[in-house]
PDB file of N, CA and C in Angstrom:
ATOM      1  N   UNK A   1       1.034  21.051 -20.616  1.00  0.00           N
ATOM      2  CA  UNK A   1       0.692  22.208 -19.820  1.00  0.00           C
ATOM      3  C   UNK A   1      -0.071  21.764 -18.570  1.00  0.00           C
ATOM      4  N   UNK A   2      -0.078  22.215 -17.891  1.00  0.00           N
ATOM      5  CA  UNK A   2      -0.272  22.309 -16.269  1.00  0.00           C
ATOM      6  C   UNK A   2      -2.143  22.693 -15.932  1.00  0.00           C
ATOM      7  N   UNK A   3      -3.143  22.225 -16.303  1.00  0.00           N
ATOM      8  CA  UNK A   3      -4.336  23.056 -16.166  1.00  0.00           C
ATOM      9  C   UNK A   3      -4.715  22.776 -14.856  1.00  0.00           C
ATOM     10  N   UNK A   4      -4.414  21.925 -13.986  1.00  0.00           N
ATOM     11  CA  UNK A   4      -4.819  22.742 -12.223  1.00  0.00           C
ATOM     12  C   UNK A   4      -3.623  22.344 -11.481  1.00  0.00           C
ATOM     13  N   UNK A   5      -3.770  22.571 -10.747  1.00  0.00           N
ATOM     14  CA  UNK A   5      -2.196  22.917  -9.466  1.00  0.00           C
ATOM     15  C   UNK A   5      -3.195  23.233  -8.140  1.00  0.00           C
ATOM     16  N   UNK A   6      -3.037  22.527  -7.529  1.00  0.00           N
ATOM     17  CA  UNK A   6      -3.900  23.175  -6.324  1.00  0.00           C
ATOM     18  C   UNK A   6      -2.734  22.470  -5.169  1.00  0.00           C
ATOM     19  N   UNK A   7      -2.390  23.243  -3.905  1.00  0.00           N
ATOM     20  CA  UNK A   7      -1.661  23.085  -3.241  1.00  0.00           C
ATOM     21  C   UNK A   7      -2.014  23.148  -1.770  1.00  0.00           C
ATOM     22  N   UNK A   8      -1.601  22.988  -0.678  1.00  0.00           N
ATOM     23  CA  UNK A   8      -1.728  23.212   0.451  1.00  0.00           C
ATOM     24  C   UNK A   8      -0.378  23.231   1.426  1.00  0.00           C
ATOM     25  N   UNK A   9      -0.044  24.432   2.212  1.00  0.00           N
ATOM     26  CA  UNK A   9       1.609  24.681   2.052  1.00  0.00           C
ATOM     27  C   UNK A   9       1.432  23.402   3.404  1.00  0.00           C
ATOM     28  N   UNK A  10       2.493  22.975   3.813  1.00  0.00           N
ATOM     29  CA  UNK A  10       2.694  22.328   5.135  1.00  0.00           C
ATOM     30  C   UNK A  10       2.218  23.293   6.279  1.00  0.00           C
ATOM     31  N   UNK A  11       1.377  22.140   7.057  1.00  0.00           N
ATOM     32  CA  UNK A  11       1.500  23.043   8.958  1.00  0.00           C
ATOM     33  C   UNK A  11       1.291  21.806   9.359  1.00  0.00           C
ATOM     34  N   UNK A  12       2.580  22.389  10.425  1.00  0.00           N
ATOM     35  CA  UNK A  12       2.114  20.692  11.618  1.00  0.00           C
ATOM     36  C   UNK A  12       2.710  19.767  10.530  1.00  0.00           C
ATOM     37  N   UNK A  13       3.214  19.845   9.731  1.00  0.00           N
ATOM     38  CA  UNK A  13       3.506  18.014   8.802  1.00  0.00           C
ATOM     39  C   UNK A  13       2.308  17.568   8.306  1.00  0.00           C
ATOM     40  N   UNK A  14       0.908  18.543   7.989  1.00  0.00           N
ATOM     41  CA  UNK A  14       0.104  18.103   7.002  1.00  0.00           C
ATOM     42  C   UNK A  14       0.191  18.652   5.357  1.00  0.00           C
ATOM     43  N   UNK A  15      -0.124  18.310   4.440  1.00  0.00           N
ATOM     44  CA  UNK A  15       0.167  19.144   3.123  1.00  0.00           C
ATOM     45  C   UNK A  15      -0.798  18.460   2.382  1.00  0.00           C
ATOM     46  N   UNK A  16      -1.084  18.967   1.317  1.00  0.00           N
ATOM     47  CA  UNK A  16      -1.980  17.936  -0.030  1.00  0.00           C
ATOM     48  C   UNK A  16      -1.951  18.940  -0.925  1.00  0.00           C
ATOM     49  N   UNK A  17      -1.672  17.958  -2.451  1.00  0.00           N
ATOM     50  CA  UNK A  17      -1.348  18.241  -3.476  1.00  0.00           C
ATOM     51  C   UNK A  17      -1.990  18.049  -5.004  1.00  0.00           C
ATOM     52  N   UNK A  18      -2.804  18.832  -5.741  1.00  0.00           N
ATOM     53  CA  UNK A  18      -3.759  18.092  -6.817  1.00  0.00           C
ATOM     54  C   UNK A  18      -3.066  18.364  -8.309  1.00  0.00           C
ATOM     55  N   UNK A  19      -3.056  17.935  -9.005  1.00  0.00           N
ATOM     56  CA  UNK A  19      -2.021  18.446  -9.984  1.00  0.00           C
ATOM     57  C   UNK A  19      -2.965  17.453 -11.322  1.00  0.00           C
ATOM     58  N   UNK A  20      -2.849  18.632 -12.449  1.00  0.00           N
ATOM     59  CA  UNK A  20      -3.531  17.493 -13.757  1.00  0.00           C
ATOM     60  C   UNK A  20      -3.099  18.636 -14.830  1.00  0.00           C
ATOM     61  N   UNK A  21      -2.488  17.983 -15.576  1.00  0.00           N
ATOM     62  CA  UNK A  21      -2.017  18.145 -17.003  1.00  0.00           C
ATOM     63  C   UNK A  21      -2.944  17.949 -18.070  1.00  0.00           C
ATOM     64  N   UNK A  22      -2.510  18.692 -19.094  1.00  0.00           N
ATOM     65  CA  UNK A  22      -3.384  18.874 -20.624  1.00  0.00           C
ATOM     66  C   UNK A  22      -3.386  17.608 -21.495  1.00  0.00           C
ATOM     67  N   UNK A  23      -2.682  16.358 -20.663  1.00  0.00           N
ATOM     68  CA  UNK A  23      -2.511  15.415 -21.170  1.00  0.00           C
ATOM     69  C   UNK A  23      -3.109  13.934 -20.853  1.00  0.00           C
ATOM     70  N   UNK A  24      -3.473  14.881 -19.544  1.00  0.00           N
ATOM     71  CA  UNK A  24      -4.642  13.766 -18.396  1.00  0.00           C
ATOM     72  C   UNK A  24      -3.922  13.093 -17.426  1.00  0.00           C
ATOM     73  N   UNK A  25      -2.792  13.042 -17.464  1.00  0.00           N
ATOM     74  CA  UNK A  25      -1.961  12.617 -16.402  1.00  0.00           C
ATOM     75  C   UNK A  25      -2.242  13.805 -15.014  1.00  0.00           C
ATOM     76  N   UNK A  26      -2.779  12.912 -13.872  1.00  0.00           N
ATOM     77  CA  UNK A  26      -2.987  13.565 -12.970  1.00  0.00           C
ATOM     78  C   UNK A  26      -2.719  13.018 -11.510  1.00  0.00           C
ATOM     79  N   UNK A  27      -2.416  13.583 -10.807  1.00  0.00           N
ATOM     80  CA  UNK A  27      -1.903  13.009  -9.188  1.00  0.00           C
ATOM     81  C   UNK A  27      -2.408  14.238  -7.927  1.00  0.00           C
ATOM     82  N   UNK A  28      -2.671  13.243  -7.337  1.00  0.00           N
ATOM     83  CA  UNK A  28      -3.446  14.340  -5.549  1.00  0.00           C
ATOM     84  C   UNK A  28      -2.828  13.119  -5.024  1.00  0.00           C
ATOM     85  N   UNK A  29      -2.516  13.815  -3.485  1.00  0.00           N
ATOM     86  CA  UNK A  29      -1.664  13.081  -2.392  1.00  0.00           C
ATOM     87  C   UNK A  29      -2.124  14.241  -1.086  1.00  0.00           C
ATOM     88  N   UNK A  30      -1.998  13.407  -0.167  1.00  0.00           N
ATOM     89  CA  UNK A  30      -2.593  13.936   1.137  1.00  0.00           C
ATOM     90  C   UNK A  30      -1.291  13.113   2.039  1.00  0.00           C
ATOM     91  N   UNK A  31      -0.872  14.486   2.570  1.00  0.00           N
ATOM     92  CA  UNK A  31       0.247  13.574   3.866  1.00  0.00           C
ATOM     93  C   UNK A  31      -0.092  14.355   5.279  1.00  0.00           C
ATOM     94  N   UNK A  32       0.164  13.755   6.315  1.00  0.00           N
ATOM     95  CA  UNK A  32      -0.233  14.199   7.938  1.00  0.00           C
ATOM     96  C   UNK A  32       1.043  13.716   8.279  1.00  0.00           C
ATOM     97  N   UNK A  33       1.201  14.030   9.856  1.00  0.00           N
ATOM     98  CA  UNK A  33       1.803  13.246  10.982  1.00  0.00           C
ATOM     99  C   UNK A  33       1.260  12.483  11.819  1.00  0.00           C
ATOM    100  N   UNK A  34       1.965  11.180  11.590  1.00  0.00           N
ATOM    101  CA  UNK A  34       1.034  10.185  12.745  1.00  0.00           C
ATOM    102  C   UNK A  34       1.631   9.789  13.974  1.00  0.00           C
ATOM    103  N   UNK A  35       0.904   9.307  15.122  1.00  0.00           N
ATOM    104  CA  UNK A  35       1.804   8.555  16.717  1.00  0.00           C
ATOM    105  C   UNK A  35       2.037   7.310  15.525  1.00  0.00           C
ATOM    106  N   UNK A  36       3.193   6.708  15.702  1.00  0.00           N
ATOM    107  CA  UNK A  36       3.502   5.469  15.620  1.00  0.00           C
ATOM    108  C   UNK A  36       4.377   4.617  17.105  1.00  0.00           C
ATOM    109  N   UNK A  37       4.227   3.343  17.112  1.00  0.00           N
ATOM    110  CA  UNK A  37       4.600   3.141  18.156  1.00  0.00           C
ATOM    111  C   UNK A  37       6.257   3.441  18.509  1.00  0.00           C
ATOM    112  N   UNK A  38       6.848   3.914  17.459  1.00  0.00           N
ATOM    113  CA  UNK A  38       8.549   4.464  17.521  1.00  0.00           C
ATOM    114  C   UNK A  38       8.759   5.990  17.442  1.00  0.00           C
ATOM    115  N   UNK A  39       7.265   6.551  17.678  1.00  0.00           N
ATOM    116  CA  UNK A  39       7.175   8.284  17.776  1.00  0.00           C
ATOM    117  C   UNK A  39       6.412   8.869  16.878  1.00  0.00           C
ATOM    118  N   UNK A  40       6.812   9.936  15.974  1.00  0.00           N
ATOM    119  CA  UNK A  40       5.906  10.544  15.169  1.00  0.00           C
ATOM    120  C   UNK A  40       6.419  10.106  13.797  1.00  0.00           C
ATOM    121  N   UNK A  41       5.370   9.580  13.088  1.00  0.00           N
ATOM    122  CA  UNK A  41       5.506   9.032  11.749  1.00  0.00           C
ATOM    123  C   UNK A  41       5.565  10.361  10.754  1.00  0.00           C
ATOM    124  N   UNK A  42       5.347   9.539   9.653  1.00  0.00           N
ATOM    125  CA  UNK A  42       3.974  10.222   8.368  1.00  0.00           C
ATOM    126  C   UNK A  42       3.261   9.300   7.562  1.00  0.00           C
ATOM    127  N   UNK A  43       2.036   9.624   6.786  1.00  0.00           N
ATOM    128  CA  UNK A  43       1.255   8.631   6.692  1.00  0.00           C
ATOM    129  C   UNK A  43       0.908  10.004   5.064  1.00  0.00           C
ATOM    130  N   UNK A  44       0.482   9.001   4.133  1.00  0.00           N
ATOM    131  CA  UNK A  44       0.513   9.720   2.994  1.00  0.00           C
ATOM    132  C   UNK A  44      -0.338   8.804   2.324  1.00  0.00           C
ATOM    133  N   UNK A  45      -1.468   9.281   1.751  1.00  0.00           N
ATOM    134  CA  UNK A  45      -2.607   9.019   0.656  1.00  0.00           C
ATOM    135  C   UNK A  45      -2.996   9.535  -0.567  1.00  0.00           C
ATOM    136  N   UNK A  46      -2.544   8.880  -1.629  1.00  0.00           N
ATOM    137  CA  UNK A  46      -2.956   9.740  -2.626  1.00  0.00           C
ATOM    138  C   UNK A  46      -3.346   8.749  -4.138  1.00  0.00           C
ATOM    139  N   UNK A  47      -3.473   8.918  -5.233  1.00  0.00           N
ATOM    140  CA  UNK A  47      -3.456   8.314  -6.392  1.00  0.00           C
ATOM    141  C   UNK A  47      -3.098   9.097  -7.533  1.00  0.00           C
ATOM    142  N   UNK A  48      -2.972   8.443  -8.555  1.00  0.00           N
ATOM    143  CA  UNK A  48      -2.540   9.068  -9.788  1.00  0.00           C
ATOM    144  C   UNK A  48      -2.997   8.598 -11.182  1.00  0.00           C
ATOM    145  N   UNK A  49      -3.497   8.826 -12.064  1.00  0.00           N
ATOM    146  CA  UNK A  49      -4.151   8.311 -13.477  1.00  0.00           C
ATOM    147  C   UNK A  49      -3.477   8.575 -14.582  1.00  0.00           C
ATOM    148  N   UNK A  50      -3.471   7.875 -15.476  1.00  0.00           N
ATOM    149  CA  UNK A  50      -3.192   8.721 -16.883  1.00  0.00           C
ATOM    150  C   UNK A  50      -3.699   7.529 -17.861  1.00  0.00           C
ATOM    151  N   UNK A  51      -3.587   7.744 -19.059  1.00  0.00           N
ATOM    152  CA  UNK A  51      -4.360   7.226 -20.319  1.00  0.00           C
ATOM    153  C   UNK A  51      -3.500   6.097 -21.080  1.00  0.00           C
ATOM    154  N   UNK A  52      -3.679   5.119 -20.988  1.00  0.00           N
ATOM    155  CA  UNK A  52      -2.641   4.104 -21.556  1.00  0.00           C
ATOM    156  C   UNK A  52      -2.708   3.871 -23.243  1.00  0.00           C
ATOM    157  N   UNK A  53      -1.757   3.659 -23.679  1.00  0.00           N
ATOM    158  CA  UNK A  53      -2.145   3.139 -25.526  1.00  0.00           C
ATOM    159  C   UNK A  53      -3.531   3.256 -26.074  1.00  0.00           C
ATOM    160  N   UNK A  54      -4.025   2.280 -25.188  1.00  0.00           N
ATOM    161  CA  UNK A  54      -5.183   1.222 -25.869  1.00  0.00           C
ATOM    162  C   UNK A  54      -6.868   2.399 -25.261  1.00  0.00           C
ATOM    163  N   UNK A  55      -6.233   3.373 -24.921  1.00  0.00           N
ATOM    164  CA  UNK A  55      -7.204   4.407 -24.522  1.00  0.00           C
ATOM    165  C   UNK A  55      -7.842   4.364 -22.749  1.00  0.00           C
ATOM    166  N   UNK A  56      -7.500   3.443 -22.202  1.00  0.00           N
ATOM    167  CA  UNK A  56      -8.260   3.011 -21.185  1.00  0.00           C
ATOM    168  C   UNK A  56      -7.418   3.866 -19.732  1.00  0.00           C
ATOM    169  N   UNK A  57      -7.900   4.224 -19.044  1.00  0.00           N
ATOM    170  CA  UNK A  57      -7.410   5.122 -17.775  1.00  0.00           C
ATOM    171  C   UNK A  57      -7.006   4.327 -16.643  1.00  0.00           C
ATOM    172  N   UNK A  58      -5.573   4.755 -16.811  1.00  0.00           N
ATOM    173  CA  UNK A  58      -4.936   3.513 -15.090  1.00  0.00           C
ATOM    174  C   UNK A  58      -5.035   4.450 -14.488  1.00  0.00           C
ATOM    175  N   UNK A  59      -5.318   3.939 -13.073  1.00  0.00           N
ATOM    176  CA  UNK A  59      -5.658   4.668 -11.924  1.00  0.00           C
ATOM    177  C   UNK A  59      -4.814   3.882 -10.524  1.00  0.00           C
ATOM    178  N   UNK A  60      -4.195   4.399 -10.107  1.00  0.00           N
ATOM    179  CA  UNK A  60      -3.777   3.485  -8.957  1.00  0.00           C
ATOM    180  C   UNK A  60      -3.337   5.002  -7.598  1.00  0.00           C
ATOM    181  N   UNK A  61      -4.259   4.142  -6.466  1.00  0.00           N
ATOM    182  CA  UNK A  61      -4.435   4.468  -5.316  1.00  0.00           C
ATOM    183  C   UNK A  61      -3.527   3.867  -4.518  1.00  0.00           C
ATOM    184  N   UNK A  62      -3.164   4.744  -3.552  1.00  0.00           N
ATOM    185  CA  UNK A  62      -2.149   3.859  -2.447  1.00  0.00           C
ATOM    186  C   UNK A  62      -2.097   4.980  -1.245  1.00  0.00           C
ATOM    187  N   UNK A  63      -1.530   3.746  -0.288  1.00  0.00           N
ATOM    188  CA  UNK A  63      -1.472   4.248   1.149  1.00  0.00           C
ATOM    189  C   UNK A  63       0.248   4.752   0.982  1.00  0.00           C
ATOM    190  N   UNK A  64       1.190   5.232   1.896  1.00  0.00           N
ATOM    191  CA  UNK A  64       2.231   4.889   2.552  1.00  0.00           C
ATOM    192  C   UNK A  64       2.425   5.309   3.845  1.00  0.00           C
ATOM    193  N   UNK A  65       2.566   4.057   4.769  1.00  0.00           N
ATOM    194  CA  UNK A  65       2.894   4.800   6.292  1.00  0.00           C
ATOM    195  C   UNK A  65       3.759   3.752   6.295  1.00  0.00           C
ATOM    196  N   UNK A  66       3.874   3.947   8.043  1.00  0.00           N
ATOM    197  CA  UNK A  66       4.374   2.719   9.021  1.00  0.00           C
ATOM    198  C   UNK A  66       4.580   1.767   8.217  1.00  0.00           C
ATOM    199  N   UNK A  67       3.465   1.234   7.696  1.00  0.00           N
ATOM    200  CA  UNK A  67       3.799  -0.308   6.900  1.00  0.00           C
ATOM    201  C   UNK A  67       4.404  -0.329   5.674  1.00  0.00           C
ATOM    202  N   UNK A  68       4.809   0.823   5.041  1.00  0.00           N
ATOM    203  CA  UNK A  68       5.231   1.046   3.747  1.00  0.00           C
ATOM    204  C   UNK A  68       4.424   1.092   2.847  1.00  0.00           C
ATOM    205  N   UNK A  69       4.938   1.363   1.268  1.00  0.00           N
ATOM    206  CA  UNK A  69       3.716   1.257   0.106  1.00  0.00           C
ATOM    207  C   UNK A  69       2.883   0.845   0.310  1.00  0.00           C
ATOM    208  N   UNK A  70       1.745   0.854  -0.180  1.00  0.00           N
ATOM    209  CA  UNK A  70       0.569  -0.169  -0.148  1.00  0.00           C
ATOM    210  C   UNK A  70      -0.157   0.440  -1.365  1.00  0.00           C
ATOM    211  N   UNK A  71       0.277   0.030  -2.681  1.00  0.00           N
ATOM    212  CA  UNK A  71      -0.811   0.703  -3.865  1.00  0.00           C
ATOM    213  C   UNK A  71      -1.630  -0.613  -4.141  1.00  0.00           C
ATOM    214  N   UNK A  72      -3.301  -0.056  -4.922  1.00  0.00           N
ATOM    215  CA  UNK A  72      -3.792  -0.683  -5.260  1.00  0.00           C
ATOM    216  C   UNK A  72      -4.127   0.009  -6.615  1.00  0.00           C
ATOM    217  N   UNK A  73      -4.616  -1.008  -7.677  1.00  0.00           N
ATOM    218  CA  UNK A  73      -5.439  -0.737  -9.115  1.00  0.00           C
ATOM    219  C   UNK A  73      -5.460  -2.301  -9.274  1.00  0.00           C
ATOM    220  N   UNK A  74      -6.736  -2.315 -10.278  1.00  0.00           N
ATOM    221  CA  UNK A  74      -7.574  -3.383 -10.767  1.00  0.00           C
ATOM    222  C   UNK A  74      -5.924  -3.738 -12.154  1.00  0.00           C
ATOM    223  N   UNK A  75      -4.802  -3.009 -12.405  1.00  0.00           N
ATOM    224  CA  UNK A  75      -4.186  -3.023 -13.608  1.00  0.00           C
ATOM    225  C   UNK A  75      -2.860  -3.597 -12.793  1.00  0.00           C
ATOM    226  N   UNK A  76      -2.554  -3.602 -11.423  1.00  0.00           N
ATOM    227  CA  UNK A  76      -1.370  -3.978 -10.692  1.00  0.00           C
ATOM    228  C   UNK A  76      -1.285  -5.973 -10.938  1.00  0.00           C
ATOM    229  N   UNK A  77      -0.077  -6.775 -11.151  1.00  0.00           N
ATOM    230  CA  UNK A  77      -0.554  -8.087 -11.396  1.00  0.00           C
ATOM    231  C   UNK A  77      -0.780  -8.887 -10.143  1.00  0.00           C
ATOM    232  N   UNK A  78      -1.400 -10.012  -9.842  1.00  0.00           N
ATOM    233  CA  UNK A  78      -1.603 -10.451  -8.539  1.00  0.00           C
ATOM    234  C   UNK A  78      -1.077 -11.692  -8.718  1.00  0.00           C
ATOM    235  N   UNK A  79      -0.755 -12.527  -7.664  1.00  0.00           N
ATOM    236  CA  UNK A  79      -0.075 -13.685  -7.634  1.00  0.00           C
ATOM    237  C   UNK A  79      -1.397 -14.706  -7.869  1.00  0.00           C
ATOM    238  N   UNK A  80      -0.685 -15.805  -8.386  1.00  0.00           N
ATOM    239  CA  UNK A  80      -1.449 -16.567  -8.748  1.00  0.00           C
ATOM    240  C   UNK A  80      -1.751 -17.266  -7.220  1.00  0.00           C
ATOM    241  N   UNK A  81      -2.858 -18.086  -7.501  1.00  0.00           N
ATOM    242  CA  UNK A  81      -3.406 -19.212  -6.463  1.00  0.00           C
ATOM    243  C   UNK A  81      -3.070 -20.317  -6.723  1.00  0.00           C
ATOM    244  N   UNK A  82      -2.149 -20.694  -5.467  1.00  0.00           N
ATOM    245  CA  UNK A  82      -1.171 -22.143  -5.377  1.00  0.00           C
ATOM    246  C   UNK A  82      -2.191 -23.633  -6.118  1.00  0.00           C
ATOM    247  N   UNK A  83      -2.097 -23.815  -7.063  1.00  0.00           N
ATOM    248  CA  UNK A  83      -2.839 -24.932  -7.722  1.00  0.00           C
ATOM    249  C   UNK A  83      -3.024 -26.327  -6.801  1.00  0.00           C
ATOM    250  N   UNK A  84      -2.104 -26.396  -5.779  1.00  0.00           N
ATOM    251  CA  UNK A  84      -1.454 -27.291  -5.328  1.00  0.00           C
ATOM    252  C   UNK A  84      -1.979 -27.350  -3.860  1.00  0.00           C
ATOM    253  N   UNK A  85      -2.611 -27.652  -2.946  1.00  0.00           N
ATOM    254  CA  UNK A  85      -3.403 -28.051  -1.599  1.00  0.00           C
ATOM    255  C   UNK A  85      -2.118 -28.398  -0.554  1.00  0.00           C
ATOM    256  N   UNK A  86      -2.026 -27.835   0.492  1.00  0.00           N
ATOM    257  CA  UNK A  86      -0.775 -28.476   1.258  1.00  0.00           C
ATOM    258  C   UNK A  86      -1.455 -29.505   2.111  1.00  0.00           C
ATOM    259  N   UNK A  87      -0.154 -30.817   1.996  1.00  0.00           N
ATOM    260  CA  UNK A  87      -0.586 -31.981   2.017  1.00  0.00           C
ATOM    261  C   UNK A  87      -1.217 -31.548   3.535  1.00  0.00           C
ATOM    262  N   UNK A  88      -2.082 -33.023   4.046  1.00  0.00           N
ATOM    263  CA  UNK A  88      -2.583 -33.408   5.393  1.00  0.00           C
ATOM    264  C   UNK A  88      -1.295 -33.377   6.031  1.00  0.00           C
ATOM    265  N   UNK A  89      -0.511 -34.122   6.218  1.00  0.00           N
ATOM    266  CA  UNK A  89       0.311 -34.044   7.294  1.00  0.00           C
ATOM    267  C   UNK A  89       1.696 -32.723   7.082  1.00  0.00           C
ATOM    268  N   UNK A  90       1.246 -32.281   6.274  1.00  0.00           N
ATOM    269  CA  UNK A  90       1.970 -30.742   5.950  1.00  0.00           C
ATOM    270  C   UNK A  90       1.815 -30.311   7.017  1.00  0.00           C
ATOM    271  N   UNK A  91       0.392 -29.928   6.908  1.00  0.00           N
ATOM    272  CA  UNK A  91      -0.958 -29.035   7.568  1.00  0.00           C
ATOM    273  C   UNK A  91      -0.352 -29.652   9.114  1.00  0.00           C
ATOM    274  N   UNK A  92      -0.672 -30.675   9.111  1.00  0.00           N
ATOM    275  CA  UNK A  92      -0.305 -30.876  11.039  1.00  0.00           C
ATOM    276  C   UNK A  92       1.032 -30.680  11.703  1.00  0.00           C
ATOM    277  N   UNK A  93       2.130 -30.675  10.576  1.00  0.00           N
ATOM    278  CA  UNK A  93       3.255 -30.220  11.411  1.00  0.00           C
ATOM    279  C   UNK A  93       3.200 -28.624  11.285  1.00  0.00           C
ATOM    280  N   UNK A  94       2.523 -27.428  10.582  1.00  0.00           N
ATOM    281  CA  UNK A  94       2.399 -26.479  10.511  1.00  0.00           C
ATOM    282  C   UNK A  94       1.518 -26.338  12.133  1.00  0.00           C
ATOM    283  N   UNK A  95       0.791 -26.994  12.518  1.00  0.00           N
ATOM    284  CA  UNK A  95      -0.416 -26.561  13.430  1.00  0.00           C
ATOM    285  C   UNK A  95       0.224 -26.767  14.599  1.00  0.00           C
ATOM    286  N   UNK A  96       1.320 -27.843  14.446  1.00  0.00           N
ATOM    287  CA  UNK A  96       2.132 -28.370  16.021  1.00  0.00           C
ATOM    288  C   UNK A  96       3.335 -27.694  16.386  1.00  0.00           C
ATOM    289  N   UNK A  97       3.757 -27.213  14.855  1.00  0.00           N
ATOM    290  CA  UNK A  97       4.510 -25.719  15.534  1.00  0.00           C
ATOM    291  C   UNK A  97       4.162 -24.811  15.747  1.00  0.00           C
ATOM    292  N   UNK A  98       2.970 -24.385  15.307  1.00  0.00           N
ATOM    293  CA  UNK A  98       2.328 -23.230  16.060  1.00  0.00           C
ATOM    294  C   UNK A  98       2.319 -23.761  17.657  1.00  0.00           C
ATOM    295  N   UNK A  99       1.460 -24.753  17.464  1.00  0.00           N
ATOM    296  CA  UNK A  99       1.014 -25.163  19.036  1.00  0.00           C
ATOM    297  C   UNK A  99       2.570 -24.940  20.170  1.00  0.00           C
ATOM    298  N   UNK A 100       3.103 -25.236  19.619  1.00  0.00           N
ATOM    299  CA  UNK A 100       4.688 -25.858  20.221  1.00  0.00           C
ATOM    300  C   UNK A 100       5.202 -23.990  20.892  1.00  0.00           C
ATOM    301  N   UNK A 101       4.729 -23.231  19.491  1.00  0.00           N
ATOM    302  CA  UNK A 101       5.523 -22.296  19.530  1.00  0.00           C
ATOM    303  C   UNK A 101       4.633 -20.957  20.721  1.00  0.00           C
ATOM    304  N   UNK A 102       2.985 -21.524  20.752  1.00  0.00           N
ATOM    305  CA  UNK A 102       2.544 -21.027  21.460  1.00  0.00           C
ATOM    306  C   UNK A 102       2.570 -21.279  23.532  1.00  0.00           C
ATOM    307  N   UNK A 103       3.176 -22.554  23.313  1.00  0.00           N
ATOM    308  CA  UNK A 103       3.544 -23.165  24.692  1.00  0.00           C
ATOM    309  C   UNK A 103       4.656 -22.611  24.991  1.00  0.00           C
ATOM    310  N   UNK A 104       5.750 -22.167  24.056  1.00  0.00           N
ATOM    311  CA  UNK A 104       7.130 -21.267  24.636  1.00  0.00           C
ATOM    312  C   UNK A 104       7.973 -22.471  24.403  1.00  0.00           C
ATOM    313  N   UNK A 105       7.669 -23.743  23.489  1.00  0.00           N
ATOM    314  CA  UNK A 105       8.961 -24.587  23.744  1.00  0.00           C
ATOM    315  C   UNK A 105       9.283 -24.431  22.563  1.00  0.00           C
ATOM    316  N   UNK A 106       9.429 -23.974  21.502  1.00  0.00           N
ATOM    317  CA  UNK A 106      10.210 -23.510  20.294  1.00  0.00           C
ATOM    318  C   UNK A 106      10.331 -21.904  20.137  1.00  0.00           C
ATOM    319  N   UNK A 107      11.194 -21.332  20.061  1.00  0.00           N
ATOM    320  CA  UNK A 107      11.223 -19.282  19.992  1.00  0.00           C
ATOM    321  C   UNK A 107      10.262 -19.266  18.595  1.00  0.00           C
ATOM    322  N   UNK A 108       9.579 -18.372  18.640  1.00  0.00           N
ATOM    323  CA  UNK A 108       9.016 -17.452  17.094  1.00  0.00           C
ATOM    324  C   UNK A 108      10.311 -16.489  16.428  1.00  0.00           C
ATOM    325  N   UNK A 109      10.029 -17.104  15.187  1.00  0.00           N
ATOM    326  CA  UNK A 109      10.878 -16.851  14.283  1.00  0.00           C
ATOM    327  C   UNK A 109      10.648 -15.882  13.693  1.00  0.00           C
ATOM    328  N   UNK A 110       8.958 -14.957  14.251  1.00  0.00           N
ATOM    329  CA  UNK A 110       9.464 -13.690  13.713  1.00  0.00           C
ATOM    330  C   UNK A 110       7.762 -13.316  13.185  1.00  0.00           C
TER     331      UNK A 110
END
């Protein structure tokens, strides 16, 4: 069952939405219109929770605009840290193509 619903209709391309169930599963989201540099975007903020097995409450927050998804929670997995040091002369041909690429004699790849 549904115990809050709270809404906000669209104006202008803004809206926000709160919503929570008898079950604890719950979600709010906030969206606008934004300038982006290719015209008028949208840009949307919100999170969502609910109660996992083991009793404990996931929660995950996130952006989405321009740059796409962007969620965060402490429960999302993260990449590990390269065990491995890039060698010395790795490192200097990394720094001399920058350099190279900042002089205009190699194109940027992006």
């Amino acid at each position: 069952a549904i115990i809050r619903d709270v809404r906000t209709h669209p104006v202008g391309g803004a809206y926000s939405y709160d919503v929570e169930t008898a079950n604890g599963i719950s979600h709010s989201e906030t969206g606008n219109s934004v300038q982006t540099a290719e015209g008028v975007g949208s840009a949307v903020t919100g999170q969502y929770s609910f109660t996992l097995p083991d009793g404990q409450v996931f929660t995950l927050q996130y952006v989405a605009d321009q740059n796409g998804f962007q969620p965060q929670s402490p429960f999302l997995p993260v990449a590990p840290v390269n065990p491995h040091p890039i060698p010395a002369h790795a490192q200097e041909q990394i720094l001399f193509a920058q350099q190279q690429r900042e002089r205009g004699e190699i194109p940027d790849s992006g």
